[in-house]
Protein backbone atom coordinates (compact mmCIF):
# COMPACT_ATOMS: atom_id res chain seq x y z
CA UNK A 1 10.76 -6.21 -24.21
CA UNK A 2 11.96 -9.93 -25.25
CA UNK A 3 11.77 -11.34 -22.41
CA UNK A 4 9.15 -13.93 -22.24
CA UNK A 5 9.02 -14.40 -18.71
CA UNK A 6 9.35 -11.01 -17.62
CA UNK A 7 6.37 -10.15 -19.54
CA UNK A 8 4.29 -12.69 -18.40
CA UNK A 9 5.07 -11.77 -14.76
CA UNK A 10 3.98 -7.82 -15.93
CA UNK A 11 0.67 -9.25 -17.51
CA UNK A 12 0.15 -11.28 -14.36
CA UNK A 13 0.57 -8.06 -11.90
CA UNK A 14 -1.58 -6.54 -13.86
CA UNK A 15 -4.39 -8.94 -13.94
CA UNK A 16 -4.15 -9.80 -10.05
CA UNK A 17 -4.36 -5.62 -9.32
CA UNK A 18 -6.93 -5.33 -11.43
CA UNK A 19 -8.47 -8.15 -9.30
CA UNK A 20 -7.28 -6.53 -6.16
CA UNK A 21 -8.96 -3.05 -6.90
CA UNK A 22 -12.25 -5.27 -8.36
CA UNK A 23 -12.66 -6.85 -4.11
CA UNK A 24 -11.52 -3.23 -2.83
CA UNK A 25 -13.55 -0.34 -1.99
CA UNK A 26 -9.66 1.18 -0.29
CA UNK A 27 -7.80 1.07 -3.36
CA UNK A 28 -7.58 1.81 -7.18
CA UNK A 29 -4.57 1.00 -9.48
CA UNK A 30 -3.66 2.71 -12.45
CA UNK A 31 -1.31 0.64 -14.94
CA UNK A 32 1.09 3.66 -16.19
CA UNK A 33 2.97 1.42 -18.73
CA UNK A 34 3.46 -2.18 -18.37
CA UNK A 35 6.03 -2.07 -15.83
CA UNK A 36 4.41 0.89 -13.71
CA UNK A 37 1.46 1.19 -11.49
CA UNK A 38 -0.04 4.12 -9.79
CA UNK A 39 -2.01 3.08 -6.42
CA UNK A 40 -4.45 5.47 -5.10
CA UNK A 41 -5.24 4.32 -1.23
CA UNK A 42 -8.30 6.03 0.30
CA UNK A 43 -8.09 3.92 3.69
CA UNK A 44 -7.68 6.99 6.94
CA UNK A 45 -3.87 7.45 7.84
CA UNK A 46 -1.85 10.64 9.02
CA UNK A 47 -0.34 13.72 7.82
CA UNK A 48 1.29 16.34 9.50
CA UNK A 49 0.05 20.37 8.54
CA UNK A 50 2.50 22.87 9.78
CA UNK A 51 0.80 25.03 12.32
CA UNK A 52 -1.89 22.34 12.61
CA UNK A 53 0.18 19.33 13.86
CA UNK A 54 -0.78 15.51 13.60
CA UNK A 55 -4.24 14.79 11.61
CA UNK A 56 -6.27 12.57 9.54
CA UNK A 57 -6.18 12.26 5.82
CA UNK A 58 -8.09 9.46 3.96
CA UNK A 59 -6.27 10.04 0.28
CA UNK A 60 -2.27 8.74 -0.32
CA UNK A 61 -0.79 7.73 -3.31
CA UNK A 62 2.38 5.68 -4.17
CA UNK A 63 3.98 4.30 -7.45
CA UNK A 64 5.23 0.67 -7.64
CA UNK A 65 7.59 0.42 -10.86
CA UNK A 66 9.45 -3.20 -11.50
CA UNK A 67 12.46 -2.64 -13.23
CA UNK A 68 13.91 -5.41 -15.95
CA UNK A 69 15.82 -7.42 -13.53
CA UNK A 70 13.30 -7.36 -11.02
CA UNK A 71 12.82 -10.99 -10.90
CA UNK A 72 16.73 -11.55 -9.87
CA UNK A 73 17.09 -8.91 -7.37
CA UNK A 74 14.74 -6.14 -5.57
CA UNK A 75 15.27 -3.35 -4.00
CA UNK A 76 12.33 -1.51 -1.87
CA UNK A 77 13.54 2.12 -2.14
CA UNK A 78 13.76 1.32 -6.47
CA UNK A 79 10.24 -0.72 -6.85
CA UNK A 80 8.26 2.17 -4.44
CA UNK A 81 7.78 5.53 -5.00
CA UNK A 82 5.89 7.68 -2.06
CA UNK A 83 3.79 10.17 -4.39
CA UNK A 84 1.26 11.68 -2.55
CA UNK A 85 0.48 13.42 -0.14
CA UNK A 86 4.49 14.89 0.53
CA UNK A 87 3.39 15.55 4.44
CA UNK A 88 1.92 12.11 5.27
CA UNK A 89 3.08 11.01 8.64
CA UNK A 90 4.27 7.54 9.47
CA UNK A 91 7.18 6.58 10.67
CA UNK A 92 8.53 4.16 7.65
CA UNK A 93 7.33 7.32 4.84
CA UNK A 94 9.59 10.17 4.30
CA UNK A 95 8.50 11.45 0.84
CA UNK A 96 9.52 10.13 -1.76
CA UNK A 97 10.46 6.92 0.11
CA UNK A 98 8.46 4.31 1.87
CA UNK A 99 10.04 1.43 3.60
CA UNK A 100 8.14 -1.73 2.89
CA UNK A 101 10.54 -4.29 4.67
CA UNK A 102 12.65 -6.71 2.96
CA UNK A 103 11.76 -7.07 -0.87
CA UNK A 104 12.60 -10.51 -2.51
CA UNK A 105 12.74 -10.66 -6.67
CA UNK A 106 9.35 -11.20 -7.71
CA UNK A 107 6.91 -10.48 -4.78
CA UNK A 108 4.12 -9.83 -6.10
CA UNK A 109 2.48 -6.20 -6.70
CA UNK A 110 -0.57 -7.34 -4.77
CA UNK A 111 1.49 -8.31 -2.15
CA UNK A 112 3.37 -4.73 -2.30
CA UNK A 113 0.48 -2.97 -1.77
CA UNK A 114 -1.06 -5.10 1.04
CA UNK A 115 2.21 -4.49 2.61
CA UNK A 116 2.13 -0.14 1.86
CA UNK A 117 -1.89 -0.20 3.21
CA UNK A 118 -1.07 -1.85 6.16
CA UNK A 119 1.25 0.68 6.68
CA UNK A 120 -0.39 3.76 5.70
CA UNK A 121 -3.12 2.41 8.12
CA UNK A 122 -1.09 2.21 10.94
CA UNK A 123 -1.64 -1.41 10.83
CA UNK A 124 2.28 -1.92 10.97
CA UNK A 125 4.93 0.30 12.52
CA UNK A 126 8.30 -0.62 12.63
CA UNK A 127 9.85 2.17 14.82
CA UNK A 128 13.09 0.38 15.23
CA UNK A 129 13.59 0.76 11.67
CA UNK A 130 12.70 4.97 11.09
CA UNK A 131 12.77 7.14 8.31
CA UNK A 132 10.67 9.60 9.63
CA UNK A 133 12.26 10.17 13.41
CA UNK A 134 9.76 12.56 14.51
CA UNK A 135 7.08 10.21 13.34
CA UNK A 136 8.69 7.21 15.13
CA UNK A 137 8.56 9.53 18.62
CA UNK A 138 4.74 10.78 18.07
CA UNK A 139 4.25 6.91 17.62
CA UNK A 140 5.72 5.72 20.75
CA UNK A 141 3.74 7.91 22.11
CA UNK A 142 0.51 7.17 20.83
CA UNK A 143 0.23 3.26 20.01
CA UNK A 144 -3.30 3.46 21.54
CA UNK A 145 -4.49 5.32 19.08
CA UNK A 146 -3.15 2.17 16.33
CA UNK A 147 -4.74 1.00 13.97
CA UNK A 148 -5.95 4.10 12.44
CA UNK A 149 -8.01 2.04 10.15
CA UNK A 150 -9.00 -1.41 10.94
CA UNK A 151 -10.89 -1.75 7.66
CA UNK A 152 -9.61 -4.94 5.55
CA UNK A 153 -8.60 -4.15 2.46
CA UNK A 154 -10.36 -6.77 0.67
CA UNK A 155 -13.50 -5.22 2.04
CA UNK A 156 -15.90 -5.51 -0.57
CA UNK A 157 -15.43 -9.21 -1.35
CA UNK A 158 -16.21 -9.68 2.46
CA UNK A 159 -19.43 -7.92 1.93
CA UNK A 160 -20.37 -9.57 -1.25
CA UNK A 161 -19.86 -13.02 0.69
CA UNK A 162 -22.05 -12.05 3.28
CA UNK A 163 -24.68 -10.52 1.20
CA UNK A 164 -24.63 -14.07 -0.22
CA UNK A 165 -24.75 -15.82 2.69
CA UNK A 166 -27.41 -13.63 4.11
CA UNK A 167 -29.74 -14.51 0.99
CA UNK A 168 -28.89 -18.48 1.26
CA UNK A 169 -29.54 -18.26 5.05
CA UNK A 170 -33.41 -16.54 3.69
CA UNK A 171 -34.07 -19.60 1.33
């Protein structure tokens, strides 16, 4: 690689998901090779089992890869890989691609994978926009039963500040 800024953009991801996973007890990131990440989500979201239908799963996996010219253009369906598992059931997944929503050059990978847990938790749904039809029409059908996990994904920091707070409150 020679280009400066590039570089320091990959070191940056890098840094800020390592900070990411550090306040998360949801996620873990795996650096591959500078410009590749595995994510390993353990928040509760669906798959579907033939013969079983429509059930829980708290273990998904994606890969976030920014190519060289990823700070002049983006494109979702290039930067995110669905990897695992190849039956997970959401209306914006249909292995191997996830649809994340508009992508501008640069976004962050933090930002990437705040966007990819909110979906995987069935914190956001866009049905109007489907890869997965028969997802989208169990969905319509079941919005009560959304979010399937209402944890934030920042959970641990929230517990370390309150763990704080709790012990100035005691002084």
């Amino acid at each position: 690689m020679n280009d400066k800024i590039y570089e320091a953009f990959l070191m940056r991801q890098a840094e800020e998901g390592k900070a990411l996973a550090q306040a998360s007890d949801l996620i873990e990131i795996h650096p591959v090779a500078p410009q590749a990440f595995a994510v390993d989500l353990h928040c509760k979201g669906l798959i579907c089992k033939a013969g079983e239908g429509v059930t829980t799963a708290d273990s998904f996996r994606v890969g976030i890869w920014f190519p060289s010219d990823y700070l002049r253009r983006a494109n979702p369906f290039e930067v995110v890989t669905w990897l695992q598992p190849s039956n997970a059931f959401h209306p914006n997944i249909l292995a191997p691609l996830i649809c994340i929503g508009r992508l501008v050059p640069a976004t962050p990978l933090v930002d990437i994978i705040f966007r990819i847990f909110r979906i995987v938790a069935y914190q956001t749904v866009a049905m109007h926009d489907s890869l997965n039809l028969q997802a989208s029409a169990w969905a319509r059908e079941n919005q009560h039963r959304f979010p399937i996990d209402n944890r934030p994904l920042k959970r641990r920091a929230l517990d370390l500040e309150f763990e704080v707070l709790g012990k100035v409150d005691e002084t």
